[in-house]
Every structure is written in C-alpha cells, then in structure tokens.
C-alpha atoms as a PDB file:
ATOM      1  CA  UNK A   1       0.000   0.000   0.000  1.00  0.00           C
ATOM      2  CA  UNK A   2       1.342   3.682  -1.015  1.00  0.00           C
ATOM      3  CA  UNK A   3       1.287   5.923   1.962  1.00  0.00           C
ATOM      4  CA  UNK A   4       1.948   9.579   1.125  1.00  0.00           C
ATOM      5  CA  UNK A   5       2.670  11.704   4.474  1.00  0.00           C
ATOM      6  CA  UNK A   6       0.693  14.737   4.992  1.00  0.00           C
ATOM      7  CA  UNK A   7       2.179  17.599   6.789  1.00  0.00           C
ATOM      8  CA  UNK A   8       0.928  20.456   8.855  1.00  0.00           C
ATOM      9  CA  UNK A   9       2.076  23.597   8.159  1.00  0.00           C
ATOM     10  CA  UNK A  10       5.770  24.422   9.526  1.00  0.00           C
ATOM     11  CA  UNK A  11       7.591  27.501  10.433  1.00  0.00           C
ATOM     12  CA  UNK A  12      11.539  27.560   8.894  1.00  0.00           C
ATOM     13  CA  UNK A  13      11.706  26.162   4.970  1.00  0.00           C
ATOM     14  CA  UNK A  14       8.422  25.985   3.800  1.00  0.00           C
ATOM     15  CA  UNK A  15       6.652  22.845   2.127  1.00  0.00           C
ATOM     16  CA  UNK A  16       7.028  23.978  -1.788  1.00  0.00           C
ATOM     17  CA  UNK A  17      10.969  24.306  -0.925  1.00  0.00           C
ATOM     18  CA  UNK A  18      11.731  21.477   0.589  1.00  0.00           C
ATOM     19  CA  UNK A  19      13.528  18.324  -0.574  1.00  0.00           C
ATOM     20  CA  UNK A  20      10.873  14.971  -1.020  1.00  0.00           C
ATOM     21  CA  UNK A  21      12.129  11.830   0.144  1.00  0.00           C
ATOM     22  CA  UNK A  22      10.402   8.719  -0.864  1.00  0.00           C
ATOM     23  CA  UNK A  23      10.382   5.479   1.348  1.00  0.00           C
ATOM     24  CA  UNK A  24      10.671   1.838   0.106  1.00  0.00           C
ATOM     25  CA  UNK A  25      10.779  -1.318   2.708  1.00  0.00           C
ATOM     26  CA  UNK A  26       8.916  -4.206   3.494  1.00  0.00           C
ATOM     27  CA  UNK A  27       9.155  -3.052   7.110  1.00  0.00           C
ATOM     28  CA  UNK A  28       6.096  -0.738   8.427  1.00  0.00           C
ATOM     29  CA  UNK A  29       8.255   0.221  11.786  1.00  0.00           C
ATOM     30  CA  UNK A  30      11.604   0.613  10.052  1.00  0.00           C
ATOM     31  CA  UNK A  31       9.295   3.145   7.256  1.00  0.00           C
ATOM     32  CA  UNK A  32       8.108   5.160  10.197  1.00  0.00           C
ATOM     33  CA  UNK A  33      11.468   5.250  12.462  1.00  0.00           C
ATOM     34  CA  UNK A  34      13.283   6.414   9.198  1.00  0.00           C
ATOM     35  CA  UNK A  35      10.423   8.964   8.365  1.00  0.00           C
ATOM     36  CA  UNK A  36      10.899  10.557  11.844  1.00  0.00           C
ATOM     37  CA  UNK A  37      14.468  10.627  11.456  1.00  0.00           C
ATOM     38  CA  UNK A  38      14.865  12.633   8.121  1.00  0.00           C
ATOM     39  CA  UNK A  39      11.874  15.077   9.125  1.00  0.00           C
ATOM     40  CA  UNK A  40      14.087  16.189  11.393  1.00  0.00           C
ATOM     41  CA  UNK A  41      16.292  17.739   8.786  1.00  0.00           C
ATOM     42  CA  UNK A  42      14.280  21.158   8.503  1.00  0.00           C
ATOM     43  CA  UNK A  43      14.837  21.232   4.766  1.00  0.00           C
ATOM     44  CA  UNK A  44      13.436  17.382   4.056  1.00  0.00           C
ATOM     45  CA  UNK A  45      10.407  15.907   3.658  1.00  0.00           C
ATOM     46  CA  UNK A  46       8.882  12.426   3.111  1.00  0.00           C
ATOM     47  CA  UNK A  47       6.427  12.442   0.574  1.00  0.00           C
ATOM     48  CA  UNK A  48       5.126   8.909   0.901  1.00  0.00           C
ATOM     49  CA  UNK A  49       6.071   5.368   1.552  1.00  0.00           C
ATOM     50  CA  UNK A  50       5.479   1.847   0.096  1.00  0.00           C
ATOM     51  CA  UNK A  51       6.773  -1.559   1.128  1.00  0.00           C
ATOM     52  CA  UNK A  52       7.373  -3.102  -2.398  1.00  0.00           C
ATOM     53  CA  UNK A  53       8.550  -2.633  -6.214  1.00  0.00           C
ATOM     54  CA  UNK A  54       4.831  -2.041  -7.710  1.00  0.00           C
ATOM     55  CA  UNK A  55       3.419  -0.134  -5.172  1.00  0.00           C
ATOM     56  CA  UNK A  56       6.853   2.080  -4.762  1.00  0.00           C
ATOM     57  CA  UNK A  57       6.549   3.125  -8.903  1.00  0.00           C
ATOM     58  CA  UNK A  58       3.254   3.798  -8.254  1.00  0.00           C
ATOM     59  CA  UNK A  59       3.702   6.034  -5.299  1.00  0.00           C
ATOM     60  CA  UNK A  60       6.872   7.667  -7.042  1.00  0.00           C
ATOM     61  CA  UNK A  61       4.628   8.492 -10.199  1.00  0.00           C
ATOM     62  CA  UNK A  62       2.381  10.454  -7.961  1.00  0.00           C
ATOM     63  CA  UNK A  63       4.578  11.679  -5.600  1.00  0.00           C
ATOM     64  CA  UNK A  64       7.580  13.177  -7.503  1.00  0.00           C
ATOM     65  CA  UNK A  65      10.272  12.454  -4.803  1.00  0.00           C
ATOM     66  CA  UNK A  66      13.706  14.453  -5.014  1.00  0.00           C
ATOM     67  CA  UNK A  67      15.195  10.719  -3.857  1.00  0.00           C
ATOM     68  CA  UNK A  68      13.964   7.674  -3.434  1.00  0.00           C
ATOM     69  CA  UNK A  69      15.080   5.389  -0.733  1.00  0.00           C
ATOM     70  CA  UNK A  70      15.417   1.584  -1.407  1.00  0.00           C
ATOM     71  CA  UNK A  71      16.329  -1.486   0.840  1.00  0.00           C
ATOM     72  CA  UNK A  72      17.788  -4.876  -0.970  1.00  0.00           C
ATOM     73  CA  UNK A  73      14.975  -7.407   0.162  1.00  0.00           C
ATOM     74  CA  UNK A  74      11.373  -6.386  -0.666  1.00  0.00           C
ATOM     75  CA  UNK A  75       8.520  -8.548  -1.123  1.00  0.00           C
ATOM     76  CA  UNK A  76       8.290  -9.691  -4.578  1.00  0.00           C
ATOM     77  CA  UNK A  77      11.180  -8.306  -6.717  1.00  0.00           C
ATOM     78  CA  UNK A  78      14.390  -6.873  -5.050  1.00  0.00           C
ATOM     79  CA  UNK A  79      15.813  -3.697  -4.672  1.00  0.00           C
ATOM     80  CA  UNK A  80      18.270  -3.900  -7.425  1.00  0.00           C
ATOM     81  CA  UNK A  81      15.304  -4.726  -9.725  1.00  0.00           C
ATOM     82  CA  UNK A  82      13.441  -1.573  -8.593  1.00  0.00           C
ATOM     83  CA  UNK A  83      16.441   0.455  -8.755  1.00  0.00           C
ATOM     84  CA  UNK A  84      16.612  -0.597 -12.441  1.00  0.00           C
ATOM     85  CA  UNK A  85      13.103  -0.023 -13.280  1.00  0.00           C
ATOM     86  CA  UNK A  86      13.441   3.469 -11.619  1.00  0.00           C
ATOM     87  CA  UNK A  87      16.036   4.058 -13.596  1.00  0.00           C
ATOM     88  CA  UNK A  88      15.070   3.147 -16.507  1.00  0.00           C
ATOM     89  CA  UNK A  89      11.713   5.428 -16.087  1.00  0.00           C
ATOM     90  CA  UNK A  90      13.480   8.095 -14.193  1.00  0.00           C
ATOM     91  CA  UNK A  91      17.088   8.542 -15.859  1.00  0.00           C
ATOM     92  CA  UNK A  92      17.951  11.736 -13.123  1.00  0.00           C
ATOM     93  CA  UNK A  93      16.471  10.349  -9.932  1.00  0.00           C
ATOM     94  CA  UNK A  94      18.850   9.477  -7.167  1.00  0.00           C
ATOM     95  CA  UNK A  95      18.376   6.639  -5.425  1.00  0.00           C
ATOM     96  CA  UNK A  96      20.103   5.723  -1.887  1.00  0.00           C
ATOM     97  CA  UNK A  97      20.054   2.091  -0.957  1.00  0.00           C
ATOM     98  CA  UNK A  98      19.313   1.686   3.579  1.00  0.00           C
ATOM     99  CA  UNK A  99      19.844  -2.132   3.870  1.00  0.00           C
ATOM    100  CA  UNK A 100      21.082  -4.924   6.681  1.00  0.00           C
ATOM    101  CA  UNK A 101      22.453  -6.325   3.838  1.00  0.00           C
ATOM    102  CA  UNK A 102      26.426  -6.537   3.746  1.00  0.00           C
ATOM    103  CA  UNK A 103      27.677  -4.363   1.382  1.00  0.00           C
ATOM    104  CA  UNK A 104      30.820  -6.398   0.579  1.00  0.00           C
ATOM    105  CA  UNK A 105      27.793  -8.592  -1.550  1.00  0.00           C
ATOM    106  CA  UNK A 106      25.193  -5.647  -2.575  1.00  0.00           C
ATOM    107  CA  UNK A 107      26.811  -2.451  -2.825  1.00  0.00           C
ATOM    108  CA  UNK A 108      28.512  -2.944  -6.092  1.00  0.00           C
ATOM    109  CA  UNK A 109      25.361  -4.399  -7.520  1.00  0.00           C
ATOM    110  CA  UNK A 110      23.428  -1.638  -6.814  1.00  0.00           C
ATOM    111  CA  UNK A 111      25.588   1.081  -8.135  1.00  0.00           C
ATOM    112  CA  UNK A 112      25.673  -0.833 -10.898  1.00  0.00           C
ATOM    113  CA  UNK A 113      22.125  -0.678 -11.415  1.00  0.00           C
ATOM    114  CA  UNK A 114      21.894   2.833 -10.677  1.00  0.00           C
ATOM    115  CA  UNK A 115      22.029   3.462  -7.285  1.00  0.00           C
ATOM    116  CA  UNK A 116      24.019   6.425  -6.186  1.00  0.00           C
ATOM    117  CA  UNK A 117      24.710   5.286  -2.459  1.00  0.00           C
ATOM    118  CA  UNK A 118      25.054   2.685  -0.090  1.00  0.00           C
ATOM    119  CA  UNK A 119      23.903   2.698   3.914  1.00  0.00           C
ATOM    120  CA  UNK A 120      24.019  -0.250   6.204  1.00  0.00           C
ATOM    121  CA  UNK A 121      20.914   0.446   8.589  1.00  0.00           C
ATOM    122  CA  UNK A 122      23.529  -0.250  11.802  1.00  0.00           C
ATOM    123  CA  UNK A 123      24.963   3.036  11.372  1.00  0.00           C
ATOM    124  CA  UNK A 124      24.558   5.823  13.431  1.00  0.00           C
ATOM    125  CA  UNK A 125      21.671   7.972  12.261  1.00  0.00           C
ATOM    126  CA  UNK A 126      23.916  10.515  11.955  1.00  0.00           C
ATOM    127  CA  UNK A 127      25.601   8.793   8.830  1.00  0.00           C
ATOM    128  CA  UNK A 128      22.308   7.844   7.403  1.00  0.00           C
ATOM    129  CA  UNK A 129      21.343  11.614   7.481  1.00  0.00           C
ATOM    130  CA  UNK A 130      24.800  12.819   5.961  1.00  0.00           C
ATOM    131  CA  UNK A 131      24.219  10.201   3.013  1.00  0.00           C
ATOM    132  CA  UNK A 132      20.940  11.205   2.238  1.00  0.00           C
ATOM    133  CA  UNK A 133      22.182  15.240   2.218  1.00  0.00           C
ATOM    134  CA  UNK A 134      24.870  13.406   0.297  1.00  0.00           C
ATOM    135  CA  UNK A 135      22.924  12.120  -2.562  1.00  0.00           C
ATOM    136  CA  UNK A 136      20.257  15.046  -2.613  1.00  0.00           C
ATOM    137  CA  UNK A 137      23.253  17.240  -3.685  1.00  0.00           C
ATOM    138  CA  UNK A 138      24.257  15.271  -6.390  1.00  0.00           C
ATOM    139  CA  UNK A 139      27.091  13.300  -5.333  1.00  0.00           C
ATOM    140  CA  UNK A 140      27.614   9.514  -4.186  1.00  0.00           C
ATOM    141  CA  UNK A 141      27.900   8.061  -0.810  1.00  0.00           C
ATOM    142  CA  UNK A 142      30.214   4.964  -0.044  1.00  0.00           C
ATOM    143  CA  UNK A 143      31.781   3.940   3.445  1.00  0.00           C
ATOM    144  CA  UNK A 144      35.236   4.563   3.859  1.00  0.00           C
ATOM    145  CA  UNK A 145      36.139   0.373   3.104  1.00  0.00           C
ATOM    146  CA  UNK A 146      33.600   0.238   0.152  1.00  0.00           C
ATOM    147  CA  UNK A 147      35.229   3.069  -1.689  1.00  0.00           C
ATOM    148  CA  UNK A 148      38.988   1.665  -0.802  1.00  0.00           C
ATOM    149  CA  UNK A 149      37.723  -1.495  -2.276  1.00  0.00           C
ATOM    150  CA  UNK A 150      36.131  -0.048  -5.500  1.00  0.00           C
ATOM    151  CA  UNK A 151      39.337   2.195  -6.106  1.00  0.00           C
ATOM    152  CA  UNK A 152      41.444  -0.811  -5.805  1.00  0.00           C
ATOM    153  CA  UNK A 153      39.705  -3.124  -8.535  1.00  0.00           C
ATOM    154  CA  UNK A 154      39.815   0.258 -10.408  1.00  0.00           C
ATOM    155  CA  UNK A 155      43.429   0.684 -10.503  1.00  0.00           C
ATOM    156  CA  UNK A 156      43.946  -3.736 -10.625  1.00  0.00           C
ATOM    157  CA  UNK A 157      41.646  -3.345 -13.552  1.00  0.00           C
ATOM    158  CA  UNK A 158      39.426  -5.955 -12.002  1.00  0.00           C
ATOM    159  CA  UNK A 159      41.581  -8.864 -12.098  1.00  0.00           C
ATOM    160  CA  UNK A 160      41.392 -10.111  -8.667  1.00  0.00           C
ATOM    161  CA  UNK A 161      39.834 -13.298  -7.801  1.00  0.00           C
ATOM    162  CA  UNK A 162      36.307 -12.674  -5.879  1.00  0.00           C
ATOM    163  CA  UNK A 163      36.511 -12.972  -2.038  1.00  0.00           C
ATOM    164  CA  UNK A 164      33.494 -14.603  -2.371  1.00  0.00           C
ATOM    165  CA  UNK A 165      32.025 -17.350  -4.379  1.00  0.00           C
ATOM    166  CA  UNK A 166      28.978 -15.334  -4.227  1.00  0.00           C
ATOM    167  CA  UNK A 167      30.093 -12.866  -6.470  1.00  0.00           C
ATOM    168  CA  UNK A 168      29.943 -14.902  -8.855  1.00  0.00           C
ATOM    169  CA  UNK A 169      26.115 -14.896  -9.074  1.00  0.00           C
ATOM    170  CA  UNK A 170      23.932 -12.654 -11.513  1.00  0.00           C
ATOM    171  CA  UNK A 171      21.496 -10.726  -9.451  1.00  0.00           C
ATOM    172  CA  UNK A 172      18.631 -12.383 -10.089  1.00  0.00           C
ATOM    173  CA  UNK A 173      20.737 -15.348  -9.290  1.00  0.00           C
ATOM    174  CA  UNK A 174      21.563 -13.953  -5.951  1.00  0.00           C
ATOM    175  CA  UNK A 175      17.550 -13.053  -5.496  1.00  0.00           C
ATOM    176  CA  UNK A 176      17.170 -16.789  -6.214  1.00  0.00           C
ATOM    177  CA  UNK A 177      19.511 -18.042  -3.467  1.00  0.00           C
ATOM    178  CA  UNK A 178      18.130 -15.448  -0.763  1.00  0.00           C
ATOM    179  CA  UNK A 179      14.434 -16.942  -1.535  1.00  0.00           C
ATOM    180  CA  UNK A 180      15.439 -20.245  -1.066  1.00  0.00           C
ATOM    181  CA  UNK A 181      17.412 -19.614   2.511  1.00  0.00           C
ATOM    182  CA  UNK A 182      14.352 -18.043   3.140  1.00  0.00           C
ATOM    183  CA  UNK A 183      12.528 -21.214   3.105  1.00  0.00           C
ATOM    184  CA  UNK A 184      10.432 -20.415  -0.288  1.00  0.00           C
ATOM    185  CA  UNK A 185       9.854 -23.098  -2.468  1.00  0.00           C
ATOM    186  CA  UNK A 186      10.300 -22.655  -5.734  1.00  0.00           C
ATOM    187  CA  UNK A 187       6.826 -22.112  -6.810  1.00  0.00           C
ATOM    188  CA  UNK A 188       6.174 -19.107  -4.372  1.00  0.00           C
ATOM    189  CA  UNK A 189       9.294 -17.665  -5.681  1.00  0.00           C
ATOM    190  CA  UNK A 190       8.159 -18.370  -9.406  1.00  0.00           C
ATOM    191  CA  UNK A 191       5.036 -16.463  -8.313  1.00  0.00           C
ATOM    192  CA  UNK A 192       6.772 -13.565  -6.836  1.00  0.00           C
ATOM    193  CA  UNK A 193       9.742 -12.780  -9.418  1.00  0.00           C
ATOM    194  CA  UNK A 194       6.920 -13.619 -12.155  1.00  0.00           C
ATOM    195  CA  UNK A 195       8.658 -15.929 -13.846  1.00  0.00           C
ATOM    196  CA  UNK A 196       7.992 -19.785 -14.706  1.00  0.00           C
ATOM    197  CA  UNK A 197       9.051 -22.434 -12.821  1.00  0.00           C
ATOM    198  CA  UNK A 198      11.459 -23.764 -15.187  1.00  0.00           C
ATOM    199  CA  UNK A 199      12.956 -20.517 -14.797  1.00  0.00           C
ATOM    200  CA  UNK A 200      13.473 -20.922 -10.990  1.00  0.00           C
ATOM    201  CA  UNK A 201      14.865 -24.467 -11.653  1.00  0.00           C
ATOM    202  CA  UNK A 202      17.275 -23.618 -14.152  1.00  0.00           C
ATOM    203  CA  UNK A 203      18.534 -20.299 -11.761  1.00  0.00           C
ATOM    204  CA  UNK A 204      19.117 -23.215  -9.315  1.00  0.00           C
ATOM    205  CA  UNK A 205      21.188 -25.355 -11.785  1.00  0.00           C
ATOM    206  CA  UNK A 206      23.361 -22.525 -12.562  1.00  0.00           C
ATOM    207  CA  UNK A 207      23.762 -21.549  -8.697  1.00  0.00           C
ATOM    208  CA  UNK A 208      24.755 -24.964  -7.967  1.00  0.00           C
ATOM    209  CA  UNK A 209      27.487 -24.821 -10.620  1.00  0.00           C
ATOM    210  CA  UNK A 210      29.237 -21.643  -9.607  1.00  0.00           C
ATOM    211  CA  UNK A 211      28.866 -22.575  -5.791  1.00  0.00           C
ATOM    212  CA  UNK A 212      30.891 -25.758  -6.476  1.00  0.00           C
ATOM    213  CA  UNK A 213      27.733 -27.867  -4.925  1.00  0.00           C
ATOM    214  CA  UNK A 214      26.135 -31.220  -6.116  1.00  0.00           C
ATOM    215  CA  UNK A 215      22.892 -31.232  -5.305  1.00  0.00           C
ATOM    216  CA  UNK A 216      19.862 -28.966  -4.919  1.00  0.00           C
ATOM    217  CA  UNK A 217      19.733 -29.691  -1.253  1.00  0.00           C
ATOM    218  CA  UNK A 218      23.074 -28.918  -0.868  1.00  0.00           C
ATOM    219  CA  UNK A 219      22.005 -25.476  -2.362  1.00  0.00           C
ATOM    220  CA  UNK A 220      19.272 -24.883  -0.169  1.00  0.00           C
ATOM    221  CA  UNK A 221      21.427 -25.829   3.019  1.00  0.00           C
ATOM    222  CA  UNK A 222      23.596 -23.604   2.033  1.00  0.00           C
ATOM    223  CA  UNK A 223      21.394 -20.865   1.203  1.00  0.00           C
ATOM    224  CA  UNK A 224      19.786 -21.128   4.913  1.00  0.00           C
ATOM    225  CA  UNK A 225      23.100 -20.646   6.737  1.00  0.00           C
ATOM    226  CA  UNK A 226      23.703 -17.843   4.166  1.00  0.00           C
ATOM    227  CA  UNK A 227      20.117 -16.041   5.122  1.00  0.00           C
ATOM    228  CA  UNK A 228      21.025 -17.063   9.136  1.00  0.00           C
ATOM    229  CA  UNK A 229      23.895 -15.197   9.423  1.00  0.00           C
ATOM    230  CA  UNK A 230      25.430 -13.428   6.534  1.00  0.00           C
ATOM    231  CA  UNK A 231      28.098 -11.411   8.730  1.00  0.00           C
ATOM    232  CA  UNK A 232      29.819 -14.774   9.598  1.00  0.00           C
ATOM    233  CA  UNK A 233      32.318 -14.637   6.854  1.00  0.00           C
ATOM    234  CA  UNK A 234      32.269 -15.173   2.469  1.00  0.00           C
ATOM    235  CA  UNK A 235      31.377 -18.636   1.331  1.00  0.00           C
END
C-alpha cells in the first residue's frame, strides 16, 4: 500500500521548498522510524512510503520524490530490480540504498544498477542523514572500506579473484539463493519474481554450478546458513 505523508504547516523552509524523500521497505516500523528521522532535517520531507517494487513506482509516479530510498529485500522483486526499473523510467532520480544487507555482496550491484549510495541500517543515524544530504546534492555516498575497495579493482583493472564465491552470481541469481534460505519453495518464488518455474529451476542449476555444490539440497542448506547469518564470513 502507497502511503503519502501529509504535513501540517511548519515555520523555517516551507513545504514547496523542501527536498521529497520517498520510502521503500517491506518493514512498516523501520518506514516510520526512518520517516521521523529525516523530518528532522528542517529542509526534508517524506512524501510517501510503500513496502514493495509495484506499489513504490506507483507512489513515485504520484509523488515526484527528489530521492527515493530503497532497501535490498522487498517482497516480490528486489531492490536492485526496482532500482533498475526506476532508472530506466526516471534517468535523473537518485536513489540511496538503507539495507542490513552486507555491502561487501550488494553495494557494487546496486551502483551498478543505478544506485548512487550505499547505507548499512547499523549506522549511526547521523551517517544515514549525511548520506541522504549526500545524494540530494548530487554526489555519491560509499563507506570509507567500500570506496577503498572499489578504487582498488579500479586501478587492478578488475583482475582479482572474488573474495566470495557469491560474487559470482547474476542478481537475479543472488535473489534466487536469498528466496530459497528463506525457506520459499520454488513455486512461491516463481510467483513472486513472475517468472515460470522452469525458470526458478534452471537459476538453481546454474547456482549450484558456480557454488561448487552437487545437489539442490546442498544449495538450499547452504542458502539457509547464508540467510542465518550473513556477517559470519564469504562462502
């Protein structure tokens, strides 16, 4: 459901001037902690909410958000899929990416699909807040390590063997594995990337080839203990 915030009038930087922020995650409580935390900000606004892909385009249509802010794991399609369909219907809006989700896996795959930041959500609000003044001016926001890590493939050219075998993984791949250490079976994830079965099966195949695994259980084991804890080290 698309919620779009209404605001009483407010003394300082009036409505009209200020910058619209636009909410995506599957999490109602984590939508309205982050809502009161950027309406601090005198000069931002959020002009509405949704928790996932469809009802985020929707709301952004209507809305006409200054940035749009996207977590990794939505129902239905993922983040990096949204930020690509944003994107690709809104070349010039910047879109900031608030996620649990390592960024040693994600961050790279978003700014590849357009993102122009990159926020775990267990940093200090403060550093949420500079990001998101970060990206409404125009430039990109990447931690400290993330940026080392991106200038280093830069000047290596790229050559370096993947810490993880992971990275290996398209991102629809990746959606694929997440699902399934989720517990989904394949049909409910058929039904929520809307695509056929076969499809699903054949992601699997190819997951199980690049992970080095021999069965499809062994792919779904190793998905779970992926989704359980994935702070405790690359595969």
């Amino acid at each position: 459901m698309i919620k779009e915030t209404q605001h009483p009038a407010t003394t300082g930087k009036s409505a009209a001037n200020k910058s619209r922020v636009f909410l995506v995650d599957d999490h109602a409580m984590f939508r309205e902690g982050l809502r009161q935390l950027i309406e601090r900000e005198p000069e931002i606004v959020v002009c509405g909410d949704a928790a996932d892909a469809g009802a985020a385009l929707d709301g952004i249509r209507t809305t006409h958000p200054d940035l749009v802010i996207v977590d990794i794991s939505l129902g239905g399609t993922s983040g990096i899929d949204l930020i690509k369909a944003i994107k690709k219907e809104y070349e010039d809006l910047p879109v900031l990416v608030v996620s649990m989700h390592d960024e040693s896996l994600y961050a790279e795959r978003a700014l590849r699909a357009g993102a122009m930041g990159y926020v775990m959500k267990h940093e200090p609000s403060k550093s949420v807040k500079a990001a998101i003044r970060k990206v409404l001016g125009g430039d990109m926001h990447l931690s400290e390590k993330l940026a080392s890590s991106m200038v280093g493939k830069f000047m290596r050219g790229n050559t370096e063997q993947p810490t993880s075998l992971l990275e290996a993984l398209s991102d629809r791949e990746l959606e694929v594995f997440r699902m399934l250490g989720q517990g989904k079976a394949v049909r409910l994830i058929a039904n929520e990337m809307n695509v056929t079965i076969p499809t699903i099966n054949s992601f699997r195949n190819r997951i199980k080839e690049k992970l080095n695994l021999k069965t499809s259980t062994e792919v779904m084991l190793q998905a779970i203990q992926w989704v359980q804890d994935e702070k405790t080290g690359p595969i």
